[in-house]
N, C-alpha and C. Protein backbone atom coordinates (compact mmCIF):
# COMPACT_ATOMS: atom_id res chain seq x y z
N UNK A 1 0.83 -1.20 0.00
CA UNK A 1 0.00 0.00 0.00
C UNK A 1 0.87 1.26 0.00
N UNK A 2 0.22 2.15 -0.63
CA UNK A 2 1.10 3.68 -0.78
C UNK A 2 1.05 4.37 0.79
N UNK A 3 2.28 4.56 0.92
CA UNK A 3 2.62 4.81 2.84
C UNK A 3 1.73 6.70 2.59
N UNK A 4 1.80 7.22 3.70
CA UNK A 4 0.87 8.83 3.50
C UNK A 4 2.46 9.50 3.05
N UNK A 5 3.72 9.27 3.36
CA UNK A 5 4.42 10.36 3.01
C UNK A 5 4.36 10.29 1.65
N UNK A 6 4.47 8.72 1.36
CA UNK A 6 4.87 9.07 -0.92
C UNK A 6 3.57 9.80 -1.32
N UNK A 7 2.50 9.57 -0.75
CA UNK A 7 1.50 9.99 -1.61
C UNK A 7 1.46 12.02 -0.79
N UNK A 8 1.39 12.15 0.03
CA UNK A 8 2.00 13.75 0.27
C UNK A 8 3.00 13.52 -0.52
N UNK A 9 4.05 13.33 -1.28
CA UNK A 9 4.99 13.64 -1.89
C UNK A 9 4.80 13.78 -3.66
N UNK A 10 3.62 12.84 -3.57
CA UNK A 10 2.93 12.72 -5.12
C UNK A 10 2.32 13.96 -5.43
N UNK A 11 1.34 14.14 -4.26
CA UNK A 11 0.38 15.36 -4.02
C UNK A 11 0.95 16.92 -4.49
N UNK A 12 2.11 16.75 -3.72
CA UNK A 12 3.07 18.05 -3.70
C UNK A 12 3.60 18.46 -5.22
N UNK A 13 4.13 17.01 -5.81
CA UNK A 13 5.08 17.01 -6.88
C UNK A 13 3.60 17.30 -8.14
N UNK A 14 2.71 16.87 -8.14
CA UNK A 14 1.62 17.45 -9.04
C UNK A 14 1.22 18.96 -8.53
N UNK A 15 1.28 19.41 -8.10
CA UNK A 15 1.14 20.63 -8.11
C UNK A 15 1.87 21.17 -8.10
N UNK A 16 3.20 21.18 -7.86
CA UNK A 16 4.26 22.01 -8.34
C UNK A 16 4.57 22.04 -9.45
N UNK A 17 4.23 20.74 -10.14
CA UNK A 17 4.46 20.11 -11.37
C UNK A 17 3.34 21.15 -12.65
N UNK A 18 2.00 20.75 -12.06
CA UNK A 18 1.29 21.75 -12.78
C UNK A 18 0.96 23.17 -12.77
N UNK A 19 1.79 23.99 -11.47
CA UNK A 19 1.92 25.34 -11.10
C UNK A 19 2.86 26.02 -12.41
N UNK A 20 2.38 27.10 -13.24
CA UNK A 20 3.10 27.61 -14.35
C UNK A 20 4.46 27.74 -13.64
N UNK A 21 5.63 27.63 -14.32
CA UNK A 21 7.15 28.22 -13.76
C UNK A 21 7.96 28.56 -14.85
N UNK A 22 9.32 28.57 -14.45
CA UNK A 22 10.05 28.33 -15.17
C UNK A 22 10.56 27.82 -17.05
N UNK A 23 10.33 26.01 -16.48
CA UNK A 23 9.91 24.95 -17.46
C UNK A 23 8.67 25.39 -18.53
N UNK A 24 7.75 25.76 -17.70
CA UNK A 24 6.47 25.33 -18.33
C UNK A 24 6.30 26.65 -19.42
N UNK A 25 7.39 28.05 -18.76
CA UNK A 25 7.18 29.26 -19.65
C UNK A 25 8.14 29.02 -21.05
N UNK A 26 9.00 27.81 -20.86
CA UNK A 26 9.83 27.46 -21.68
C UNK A 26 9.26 26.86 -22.95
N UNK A 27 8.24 25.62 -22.30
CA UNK A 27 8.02 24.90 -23.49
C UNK A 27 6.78 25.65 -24.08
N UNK A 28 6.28 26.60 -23.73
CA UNK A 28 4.84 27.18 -24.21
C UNK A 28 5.59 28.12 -25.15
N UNK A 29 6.56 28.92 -24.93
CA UNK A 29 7.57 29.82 -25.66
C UNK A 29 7.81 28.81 -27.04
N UNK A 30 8.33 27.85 -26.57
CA UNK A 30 8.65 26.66 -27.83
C UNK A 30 7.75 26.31 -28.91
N UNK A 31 6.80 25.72 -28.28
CA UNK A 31 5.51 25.29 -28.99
C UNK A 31 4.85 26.70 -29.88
N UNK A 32 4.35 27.55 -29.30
CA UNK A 32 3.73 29.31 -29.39
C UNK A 32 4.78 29.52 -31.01
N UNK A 33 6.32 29.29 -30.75
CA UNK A 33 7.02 30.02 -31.95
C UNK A 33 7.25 29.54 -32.46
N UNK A 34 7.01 28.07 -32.48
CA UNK A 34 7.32 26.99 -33.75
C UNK A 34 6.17 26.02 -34.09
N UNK A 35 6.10 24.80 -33.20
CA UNK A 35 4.76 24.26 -33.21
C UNK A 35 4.96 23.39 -32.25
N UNK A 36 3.81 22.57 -32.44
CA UNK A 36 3.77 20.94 -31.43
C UNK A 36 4.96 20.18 -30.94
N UNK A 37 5.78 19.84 -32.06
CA UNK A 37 6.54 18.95 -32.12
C UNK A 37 8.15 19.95 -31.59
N UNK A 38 8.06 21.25 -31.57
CA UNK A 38 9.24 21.68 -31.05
C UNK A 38 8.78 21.51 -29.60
N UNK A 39 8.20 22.09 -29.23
CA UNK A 39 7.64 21.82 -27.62
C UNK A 39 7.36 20.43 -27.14
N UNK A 40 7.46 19.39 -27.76
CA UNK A 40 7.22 18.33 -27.27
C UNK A 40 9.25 17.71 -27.26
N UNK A 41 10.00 17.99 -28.15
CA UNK A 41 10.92 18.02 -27.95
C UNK A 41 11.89 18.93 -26.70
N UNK A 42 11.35 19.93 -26.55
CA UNK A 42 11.86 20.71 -25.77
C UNK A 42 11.36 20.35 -23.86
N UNK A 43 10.21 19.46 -23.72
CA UNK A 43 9.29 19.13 -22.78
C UNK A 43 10.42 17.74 -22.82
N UNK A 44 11.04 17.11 -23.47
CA UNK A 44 12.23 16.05 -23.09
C UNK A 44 13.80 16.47 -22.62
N UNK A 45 13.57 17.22 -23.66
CA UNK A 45 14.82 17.97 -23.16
C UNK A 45 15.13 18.22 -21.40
N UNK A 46 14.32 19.36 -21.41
CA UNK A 46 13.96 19.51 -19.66
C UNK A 46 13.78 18.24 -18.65
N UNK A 47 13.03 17.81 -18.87
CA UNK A 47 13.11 16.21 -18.37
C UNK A 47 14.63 15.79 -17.65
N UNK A 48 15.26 15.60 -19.13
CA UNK A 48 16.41 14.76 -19.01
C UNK A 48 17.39 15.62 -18.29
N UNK A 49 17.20 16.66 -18.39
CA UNK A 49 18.23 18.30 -17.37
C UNK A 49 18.25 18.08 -15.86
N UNK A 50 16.37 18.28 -15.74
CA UNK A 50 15.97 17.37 -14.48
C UNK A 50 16.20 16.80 -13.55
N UNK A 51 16.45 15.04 -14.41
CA UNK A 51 16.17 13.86 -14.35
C UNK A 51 17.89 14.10 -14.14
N UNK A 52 18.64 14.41 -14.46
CA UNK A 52 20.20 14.76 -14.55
C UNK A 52 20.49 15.52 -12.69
N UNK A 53 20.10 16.39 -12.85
CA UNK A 53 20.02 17.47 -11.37
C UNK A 53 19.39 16.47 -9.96
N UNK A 54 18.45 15.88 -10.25
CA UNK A 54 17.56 14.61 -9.49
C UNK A 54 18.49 13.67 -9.35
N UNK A 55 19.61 13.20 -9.97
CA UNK A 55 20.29 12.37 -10.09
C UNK A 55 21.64 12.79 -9.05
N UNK A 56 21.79 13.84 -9.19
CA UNK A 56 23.17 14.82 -8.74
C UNK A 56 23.14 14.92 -7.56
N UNK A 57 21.52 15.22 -6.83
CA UNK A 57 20.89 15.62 -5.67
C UNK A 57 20.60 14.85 -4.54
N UNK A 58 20.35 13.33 -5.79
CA UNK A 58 20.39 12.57 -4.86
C UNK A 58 21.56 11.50 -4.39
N UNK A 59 22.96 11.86 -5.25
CA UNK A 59 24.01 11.32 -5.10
C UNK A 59 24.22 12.19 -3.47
N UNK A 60 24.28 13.34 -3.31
CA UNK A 60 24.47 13.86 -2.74
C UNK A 60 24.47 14.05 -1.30
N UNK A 61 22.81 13.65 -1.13
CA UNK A 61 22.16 13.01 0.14
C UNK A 61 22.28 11.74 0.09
N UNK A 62 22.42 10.98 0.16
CA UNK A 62 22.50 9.46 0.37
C UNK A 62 24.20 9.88 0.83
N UNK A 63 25.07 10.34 0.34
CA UNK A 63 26.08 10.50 0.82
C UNK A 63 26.46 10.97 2.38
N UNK A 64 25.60 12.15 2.60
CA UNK A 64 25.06 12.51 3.76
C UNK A 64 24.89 11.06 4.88
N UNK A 65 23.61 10.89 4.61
CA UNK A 65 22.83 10.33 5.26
C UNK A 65 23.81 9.27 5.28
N UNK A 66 24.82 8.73 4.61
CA UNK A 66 25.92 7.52 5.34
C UNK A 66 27.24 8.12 5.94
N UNK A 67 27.17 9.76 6.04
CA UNK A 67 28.29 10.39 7.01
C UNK A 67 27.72 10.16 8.70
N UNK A 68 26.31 10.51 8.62
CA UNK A 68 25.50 10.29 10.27
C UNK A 68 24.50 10.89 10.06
N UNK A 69 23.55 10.70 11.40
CA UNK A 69 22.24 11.23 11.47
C UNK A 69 22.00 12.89 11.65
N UNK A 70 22.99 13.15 12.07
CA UNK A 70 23.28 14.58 12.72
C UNK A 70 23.19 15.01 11.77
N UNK A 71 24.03 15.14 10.43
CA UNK A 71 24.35 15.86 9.50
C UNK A 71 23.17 15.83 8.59
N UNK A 72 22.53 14.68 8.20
CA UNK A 72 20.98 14.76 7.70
C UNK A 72 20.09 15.44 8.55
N UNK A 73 20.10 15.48 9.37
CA UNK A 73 19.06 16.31 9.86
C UNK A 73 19.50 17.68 9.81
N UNK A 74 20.65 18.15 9.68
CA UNK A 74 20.73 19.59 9.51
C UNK A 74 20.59 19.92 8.03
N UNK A 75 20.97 18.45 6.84
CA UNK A 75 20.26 19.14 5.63
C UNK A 75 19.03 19.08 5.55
N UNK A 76 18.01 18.43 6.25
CA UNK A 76 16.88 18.33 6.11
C UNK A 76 16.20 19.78 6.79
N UNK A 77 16.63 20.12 7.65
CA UNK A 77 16.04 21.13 8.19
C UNK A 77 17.00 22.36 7.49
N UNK A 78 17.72 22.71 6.90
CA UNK A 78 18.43 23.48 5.89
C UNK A 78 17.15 23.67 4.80
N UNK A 79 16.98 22.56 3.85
CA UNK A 79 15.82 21.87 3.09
C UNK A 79 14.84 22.63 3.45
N UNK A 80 14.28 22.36 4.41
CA UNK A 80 12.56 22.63 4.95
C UNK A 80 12.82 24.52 4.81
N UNK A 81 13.71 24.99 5.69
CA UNK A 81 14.08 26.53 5.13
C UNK A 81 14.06 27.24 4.21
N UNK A 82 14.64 26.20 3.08
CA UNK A 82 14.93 26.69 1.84
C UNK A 82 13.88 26.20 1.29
N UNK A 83 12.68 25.70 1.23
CA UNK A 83 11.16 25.25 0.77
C UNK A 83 10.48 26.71 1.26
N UNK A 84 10.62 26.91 2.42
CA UNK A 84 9.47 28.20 2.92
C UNK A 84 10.46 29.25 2.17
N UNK A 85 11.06 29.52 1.84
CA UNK A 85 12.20 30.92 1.33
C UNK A 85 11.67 30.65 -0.20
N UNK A 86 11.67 29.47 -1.06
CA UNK A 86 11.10 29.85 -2.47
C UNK A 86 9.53 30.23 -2.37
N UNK A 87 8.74 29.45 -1.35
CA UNK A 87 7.54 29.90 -1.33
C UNK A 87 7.35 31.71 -1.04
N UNK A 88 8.05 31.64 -0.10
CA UNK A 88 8.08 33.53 -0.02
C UNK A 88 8.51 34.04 -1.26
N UNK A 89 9.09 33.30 -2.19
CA UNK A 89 9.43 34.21 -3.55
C UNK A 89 8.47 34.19 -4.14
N UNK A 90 7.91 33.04 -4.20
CA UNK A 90 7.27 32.63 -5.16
C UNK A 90 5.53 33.83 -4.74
N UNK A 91 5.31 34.29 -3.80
CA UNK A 91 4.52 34.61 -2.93
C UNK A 91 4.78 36.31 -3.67
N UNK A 92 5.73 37.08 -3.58
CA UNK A 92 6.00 38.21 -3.44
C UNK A 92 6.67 38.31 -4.82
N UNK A 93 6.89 37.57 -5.73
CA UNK A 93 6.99 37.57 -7.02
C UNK A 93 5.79 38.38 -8.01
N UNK A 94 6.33 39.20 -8.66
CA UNK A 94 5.32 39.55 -9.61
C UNK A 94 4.51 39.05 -11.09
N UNK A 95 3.62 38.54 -11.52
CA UNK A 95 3.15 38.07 -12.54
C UNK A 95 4.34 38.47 -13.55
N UNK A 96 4.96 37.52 -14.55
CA UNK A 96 5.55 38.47 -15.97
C UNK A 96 5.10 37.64 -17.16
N UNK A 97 5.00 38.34 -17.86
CA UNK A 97 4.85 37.84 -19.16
C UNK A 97 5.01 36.82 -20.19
N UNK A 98 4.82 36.23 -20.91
CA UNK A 98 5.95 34.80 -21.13
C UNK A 98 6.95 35.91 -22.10
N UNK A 99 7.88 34.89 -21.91
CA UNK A 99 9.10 35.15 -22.89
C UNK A 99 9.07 35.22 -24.17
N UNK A 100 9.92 36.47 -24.75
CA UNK A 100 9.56 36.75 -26.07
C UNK A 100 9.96 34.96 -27.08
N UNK A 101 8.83 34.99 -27.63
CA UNK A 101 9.18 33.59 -28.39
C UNK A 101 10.15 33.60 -29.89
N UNK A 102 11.12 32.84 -29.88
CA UNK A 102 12.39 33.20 -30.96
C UNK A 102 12.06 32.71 -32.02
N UNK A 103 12.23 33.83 -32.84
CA UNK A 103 11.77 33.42 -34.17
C UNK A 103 12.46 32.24 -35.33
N UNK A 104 13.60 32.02 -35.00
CA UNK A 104 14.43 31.26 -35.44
C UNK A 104 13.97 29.37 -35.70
N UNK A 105 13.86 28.97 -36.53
CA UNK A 105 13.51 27.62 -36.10
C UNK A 105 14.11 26.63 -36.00
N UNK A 106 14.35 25.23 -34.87
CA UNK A 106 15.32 24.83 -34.72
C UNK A 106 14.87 23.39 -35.06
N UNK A 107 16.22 22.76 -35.09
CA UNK A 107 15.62 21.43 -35.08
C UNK A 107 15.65 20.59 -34.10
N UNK A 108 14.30 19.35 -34.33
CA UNK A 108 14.29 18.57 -32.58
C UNK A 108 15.61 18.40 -32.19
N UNK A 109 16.34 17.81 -32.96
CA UNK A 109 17.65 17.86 -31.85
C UNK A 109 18.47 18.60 -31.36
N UNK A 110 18.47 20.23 -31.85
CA UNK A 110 18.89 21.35 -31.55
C UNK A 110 18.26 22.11 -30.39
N UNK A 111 16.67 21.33 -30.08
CA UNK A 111 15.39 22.02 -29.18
C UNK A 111 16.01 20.94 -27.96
N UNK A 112 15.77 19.91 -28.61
CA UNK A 112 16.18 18.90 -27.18
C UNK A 112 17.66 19.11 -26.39
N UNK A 113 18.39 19.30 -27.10
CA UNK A 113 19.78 19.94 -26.42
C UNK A 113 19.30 21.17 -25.94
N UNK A 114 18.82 22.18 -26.27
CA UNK A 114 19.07 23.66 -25.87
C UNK A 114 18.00 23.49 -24.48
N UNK A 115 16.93 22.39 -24.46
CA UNK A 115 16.16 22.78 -23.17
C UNK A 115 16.63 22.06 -22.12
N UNK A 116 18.11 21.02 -22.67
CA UNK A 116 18.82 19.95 -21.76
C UNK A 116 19.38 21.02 -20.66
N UNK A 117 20.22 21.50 -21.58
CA UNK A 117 21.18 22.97 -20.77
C UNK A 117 20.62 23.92 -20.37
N UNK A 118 19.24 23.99 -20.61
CA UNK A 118 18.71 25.38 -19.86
C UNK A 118 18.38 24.72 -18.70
N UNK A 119 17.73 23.43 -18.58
CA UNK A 119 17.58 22.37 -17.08
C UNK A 119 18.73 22.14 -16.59
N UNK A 120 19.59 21.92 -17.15
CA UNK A 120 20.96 21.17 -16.44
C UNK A 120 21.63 22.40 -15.44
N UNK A 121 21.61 23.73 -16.37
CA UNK A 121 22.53 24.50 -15.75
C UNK A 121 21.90 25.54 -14.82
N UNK A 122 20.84 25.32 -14.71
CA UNK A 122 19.45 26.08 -13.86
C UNK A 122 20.17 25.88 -12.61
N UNK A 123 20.71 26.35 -11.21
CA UNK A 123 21.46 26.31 -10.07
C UNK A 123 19.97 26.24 -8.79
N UNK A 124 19.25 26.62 -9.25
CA UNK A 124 17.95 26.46 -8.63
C UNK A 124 17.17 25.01 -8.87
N UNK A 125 17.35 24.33 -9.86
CA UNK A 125 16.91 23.40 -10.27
C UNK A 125 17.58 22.09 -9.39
N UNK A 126 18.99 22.27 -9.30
CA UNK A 126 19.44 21.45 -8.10
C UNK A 126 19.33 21.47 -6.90
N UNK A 127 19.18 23.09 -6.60
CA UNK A 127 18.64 22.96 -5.20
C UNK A 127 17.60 23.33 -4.62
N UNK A 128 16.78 23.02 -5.75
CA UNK A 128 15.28 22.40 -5.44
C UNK A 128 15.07 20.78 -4.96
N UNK A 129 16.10 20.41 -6.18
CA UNK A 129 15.76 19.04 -5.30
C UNK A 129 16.43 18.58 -4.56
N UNK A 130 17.63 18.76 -3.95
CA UNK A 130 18.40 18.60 -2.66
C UNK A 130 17.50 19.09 -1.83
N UNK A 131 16.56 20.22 -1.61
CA UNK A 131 15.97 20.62 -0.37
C UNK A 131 14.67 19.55 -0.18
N UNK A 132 14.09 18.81 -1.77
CA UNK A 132 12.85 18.26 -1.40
C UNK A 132 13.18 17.01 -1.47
N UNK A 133 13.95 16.15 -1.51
CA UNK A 133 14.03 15.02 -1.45
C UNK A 133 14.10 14.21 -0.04
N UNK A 134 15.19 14.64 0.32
CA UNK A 134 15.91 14.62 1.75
C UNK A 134 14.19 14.44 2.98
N UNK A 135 13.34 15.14 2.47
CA UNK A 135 12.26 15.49 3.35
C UNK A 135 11.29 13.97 3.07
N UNK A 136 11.39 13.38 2.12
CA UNK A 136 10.80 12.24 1.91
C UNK A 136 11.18 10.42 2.01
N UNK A 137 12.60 10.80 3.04
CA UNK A 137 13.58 9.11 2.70
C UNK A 137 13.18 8.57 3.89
N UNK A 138 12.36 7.27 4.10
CA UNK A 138 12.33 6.32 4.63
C UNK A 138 13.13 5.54 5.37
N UNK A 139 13.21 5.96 6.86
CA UNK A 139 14.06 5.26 7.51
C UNK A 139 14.15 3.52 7.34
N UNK A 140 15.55 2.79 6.64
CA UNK A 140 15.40 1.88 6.92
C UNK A 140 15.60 1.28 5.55
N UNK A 141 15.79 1.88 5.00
CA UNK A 141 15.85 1.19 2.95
C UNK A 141 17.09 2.26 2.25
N UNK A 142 17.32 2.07 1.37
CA UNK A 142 18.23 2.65 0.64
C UNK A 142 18.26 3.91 0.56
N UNK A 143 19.05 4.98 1.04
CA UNK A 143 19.09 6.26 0.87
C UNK A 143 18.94 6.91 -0.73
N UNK A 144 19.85 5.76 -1.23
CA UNK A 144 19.80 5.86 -2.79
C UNK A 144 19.21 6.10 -3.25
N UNK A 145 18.76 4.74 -3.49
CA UNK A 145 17.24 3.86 -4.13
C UNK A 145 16.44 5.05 -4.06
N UNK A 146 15.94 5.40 -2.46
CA UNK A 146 14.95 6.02 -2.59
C UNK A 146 14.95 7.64 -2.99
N UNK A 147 15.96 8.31 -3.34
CA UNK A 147 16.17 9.67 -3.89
C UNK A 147 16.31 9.53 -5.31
N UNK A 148 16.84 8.27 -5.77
CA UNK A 148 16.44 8.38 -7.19
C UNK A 148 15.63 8.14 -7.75
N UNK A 149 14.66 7.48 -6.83
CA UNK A 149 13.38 6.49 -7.32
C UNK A 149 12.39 8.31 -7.07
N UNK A 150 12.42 9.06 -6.05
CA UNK A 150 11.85 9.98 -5.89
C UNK A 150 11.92 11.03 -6.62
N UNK A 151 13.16 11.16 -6.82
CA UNK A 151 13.23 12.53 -7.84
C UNK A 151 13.02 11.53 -9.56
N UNK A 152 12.86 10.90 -9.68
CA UNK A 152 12.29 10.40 -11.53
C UNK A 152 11.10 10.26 -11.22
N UNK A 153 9.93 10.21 -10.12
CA UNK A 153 9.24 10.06 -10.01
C UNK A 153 8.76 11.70 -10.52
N UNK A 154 9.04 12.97 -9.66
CA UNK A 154 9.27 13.97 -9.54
C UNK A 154 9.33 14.31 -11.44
N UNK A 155 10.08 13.70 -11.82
CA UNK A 155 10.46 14.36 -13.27
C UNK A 155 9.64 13.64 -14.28
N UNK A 156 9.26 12.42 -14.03
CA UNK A 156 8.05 11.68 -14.66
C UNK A 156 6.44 12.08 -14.71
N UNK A 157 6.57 13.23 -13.27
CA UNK A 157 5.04 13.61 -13.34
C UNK A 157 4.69 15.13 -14.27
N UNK A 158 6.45 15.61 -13.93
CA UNK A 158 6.73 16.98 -14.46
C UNK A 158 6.42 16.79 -16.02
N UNK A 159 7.26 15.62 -16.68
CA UNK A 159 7.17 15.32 -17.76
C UNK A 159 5.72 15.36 -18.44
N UNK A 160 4.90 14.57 -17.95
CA UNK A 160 3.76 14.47 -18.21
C UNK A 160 2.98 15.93 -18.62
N UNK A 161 2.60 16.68 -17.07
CA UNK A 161 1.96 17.59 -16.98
C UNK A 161 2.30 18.51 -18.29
N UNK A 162 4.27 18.70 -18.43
CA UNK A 162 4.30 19.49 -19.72
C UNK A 162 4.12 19.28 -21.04
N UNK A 163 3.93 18.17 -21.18
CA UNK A 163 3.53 17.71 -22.45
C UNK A 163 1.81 17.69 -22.45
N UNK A 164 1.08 17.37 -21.03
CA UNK A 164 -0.37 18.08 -21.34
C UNK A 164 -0.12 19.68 -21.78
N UNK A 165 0.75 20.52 -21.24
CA UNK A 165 0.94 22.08 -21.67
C UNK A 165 1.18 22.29 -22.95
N UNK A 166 2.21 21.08 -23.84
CA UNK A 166 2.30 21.64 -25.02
C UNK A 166 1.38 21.49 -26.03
N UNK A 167 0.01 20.36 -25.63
CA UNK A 167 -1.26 20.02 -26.66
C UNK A 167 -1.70 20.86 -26.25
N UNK A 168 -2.34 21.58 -25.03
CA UNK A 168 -3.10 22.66 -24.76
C UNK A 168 -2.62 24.04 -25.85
N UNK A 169 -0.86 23.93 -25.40
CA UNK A 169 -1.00 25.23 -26.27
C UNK A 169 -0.91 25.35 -27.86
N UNK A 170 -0.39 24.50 -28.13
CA UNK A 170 -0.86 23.94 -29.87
C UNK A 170 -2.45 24.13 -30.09
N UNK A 171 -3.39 23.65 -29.64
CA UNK A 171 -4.81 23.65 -30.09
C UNK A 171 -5.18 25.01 -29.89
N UNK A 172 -4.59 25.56 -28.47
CA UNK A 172 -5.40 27.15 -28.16
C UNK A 172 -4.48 28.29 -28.29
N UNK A 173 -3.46 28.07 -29.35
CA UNK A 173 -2.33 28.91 -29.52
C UNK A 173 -2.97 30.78 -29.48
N UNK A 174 -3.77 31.04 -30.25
CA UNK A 174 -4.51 32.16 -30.42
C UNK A 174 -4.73 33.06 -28.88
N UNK A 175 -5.57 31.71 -28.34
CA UNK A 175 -5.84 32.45 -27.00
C UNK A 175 -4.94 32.35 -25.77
N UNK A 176 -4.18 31.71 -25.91
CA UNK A 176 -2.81 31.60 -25.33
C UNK A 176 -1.82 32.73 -25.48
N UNK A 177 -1.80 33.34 -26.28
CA UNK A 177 -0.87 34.56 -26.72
C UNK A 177 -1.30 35.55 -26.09
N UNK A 178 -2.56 35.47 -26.51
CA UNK A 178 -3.78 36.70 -25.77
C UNK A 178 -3.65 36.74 -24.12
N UNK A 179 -3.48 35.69 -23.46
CA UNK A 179 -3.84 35.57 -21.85
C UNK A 179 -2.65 35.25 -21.69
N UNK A 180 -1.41 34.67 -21.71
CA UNK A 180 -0.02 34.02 -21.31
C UNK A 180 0.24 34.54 -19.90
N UNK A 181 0.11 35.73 -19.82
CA UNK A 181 0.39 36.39 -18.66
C UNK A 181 -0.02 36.46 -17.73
N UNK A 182 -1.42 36.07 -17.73
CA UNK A 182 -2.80 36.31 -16.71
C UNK A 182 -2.77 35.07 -16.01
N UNK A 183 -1.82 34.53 -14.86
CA UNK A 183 -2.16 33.80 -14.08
C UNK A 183 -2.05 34.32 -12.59
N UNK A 184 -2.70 35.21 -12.38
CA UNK A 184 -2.67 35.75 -11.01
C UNK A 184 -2.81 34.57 -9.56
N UNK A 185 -3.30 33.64 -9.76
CA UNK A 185 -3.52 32.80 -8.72
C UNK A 185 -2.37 31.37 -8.31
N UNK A 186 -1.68 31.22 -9.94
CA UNK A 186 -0.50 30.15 -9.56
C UNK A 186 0.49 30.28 -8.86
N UNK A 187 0.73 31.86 -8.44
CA UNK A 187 1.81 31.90 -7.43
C UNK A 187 1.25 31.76 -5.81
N UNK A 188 0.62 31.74 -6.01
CA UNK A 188 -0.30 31.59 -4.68
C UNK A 188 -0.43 30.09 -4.36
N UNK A 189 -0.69 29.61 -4.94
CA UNK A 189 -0.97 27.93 -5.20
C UNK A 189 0.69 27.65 -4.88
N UNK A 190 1.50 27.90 -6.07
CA UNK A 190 2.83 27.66 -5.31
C UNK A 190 3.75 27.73 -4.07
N UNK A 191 3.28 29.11 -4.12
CA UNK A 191 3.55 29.35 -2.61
C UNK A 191 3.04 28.93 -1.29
N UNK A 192 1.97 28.48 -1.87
CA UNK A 192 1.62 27.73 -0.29
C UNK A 192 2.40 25.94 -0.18
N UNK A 193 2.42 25.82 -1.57
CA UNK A 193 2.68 24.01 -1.45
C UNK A 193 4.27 24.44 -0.81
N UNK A 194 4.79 25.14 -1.40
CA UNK A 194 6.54 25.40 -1.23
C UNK A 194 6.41 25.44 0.43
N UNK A 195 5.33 26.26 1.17
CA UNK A 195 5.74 26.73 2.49
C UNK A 195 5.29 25.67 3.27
N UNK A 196 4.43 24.79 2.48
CA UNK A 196 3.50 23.68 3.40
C UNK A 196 4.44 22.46 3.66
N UNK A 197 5.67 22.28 2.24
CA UNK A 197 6.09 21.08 2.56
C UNK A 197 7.77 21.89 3.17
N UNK A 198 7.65 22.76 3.58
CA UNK A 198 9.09 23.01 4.48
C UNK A 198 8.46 23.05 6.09
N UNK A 199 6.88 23.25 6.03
CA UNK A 199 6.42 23.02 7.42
C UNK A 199 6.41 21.58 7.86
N UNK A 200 5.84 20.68 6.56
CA UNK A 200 5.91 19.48 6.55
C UNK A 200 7.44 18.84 7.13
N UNK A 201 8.42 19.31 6.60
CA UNK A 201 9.62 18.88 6.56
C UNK A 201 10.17 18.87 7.87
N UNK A 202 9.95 20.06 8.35
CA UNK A 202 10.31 20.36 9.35
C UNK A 202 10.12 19.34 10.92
N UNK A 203 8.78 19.06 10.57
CA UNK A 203 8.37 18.17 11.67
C UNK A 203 8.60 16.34 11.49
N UNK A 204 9.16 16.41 10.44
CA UNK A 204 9.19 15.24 9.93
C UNK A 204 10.02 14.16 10.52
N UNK A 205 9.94 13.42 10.89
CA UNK A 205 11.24 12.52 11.78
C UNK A 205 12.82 11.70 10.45
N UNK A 206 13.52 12.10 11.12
CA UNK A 206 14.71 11.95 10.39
C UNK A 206 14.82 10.23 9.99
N UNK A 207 15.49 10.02 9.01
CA UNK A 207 15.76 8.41 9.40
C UNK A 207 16.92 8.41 10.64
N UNK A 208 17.12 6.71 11.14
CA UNK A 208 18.22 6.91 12.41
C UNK A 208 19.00 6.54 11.29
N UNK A 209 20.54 6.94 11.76
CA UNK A 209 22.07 6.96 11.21
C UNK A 209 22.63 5.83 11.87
N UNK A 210 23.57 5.72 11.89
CA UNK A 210 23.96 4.29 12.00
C UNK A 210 25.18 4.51 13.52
């Protein structure tokens, strides 16, 4: 049976997942100035940047977490800090515009590289998931296992959601151009999940260290 933290962790990762950001202003920019199939390339790209950073993040902690218990718990509660601090951005952030879309047209494998490196080299993107992972490892099983199994989980749902973004904006391209900007309520939505799971985190019991 699904334990309550993975599924709070599912919960979290879909709505962050489907909260406009970053990513999602990326591949709508993509799709908007070329078509379907650049944005669906560019929605892998990111993925694999991700899925790369998720990988990095969680080499990272598991490393931790076999130095001692002490030291995980100060990244975990580091973590939970740095969850309520993007939510306050994300909170006091102002609506902007999407990004001017480039007129240039590229090819999928030129789209899939260029949205690899805009994920890969994103410095926020890694320590996003160093702060949210750490908050979800199961005392008692693989530190590993379970940060990599968590963050592809994480990038598998991301994946998804943006590739629902790039059929949406292919079919409603027109009115998409028209409104791009007008999401007054997703930072709000973000900001609370960001501050909820550093409250979450916070109280969360550490695994024991050895």
């Amino acid at each position: 049976m699904m334990s309550p933290q993975f599924a709070t962790f599912l919960i979290a990762s879909l709505i962050l997942a489907i909260t406009p950001g970053p990513g999602v202003i990326y591949v709508l920019t993509r799709t908007l100035s070329q078509d379907r199939g650049a944005g669906l390339a560019s929605v892998c790209g990111i993925a694999l940047g991700n899925l790369a950073n998720a990988a990095v993040a969680a080499l990272g902690v598991a490393v931790v977490i076999a130095a001692s218990a002490a030291a995980f718990s100060v990244v975990k509660f580091a973590g939970a800090a740095y969850l309520v601090f993007l939510g306050v951005q994300a909170l006091r952030a102002r609506p902007r515009a999407q990004a001017r879309a480039v007129s240039v047209r590229m090819s999928p494998a030129r789209l899939l590289r260029a949205a690899f490196f805009v994920a890969l080299l994103n410095p926020k993107t890694a320590l996003f998931f160093a702060a949210l992972l750490p908050q979800f490892i199961q005392p008692g099983a693989a530190p590993l296992a379970q940060t990599l199994l968590l963050g592809s989980v994480f990038v598998a749902i991301a994946f998804c959601t943006d590739t629902v973004y790039v059929f949406a904006a292919a079919a409603l391209s027109g009115h998409i151009r028209r409104h791009a900007s007008s999401r007054p309520y997703g930072r709000y939505i973000c900001a609370a999940t960001f501050m909820g799971l550093g409250v979450y985190a916070a109280f969360a019991r550490a695994p024991a260290g050895k």
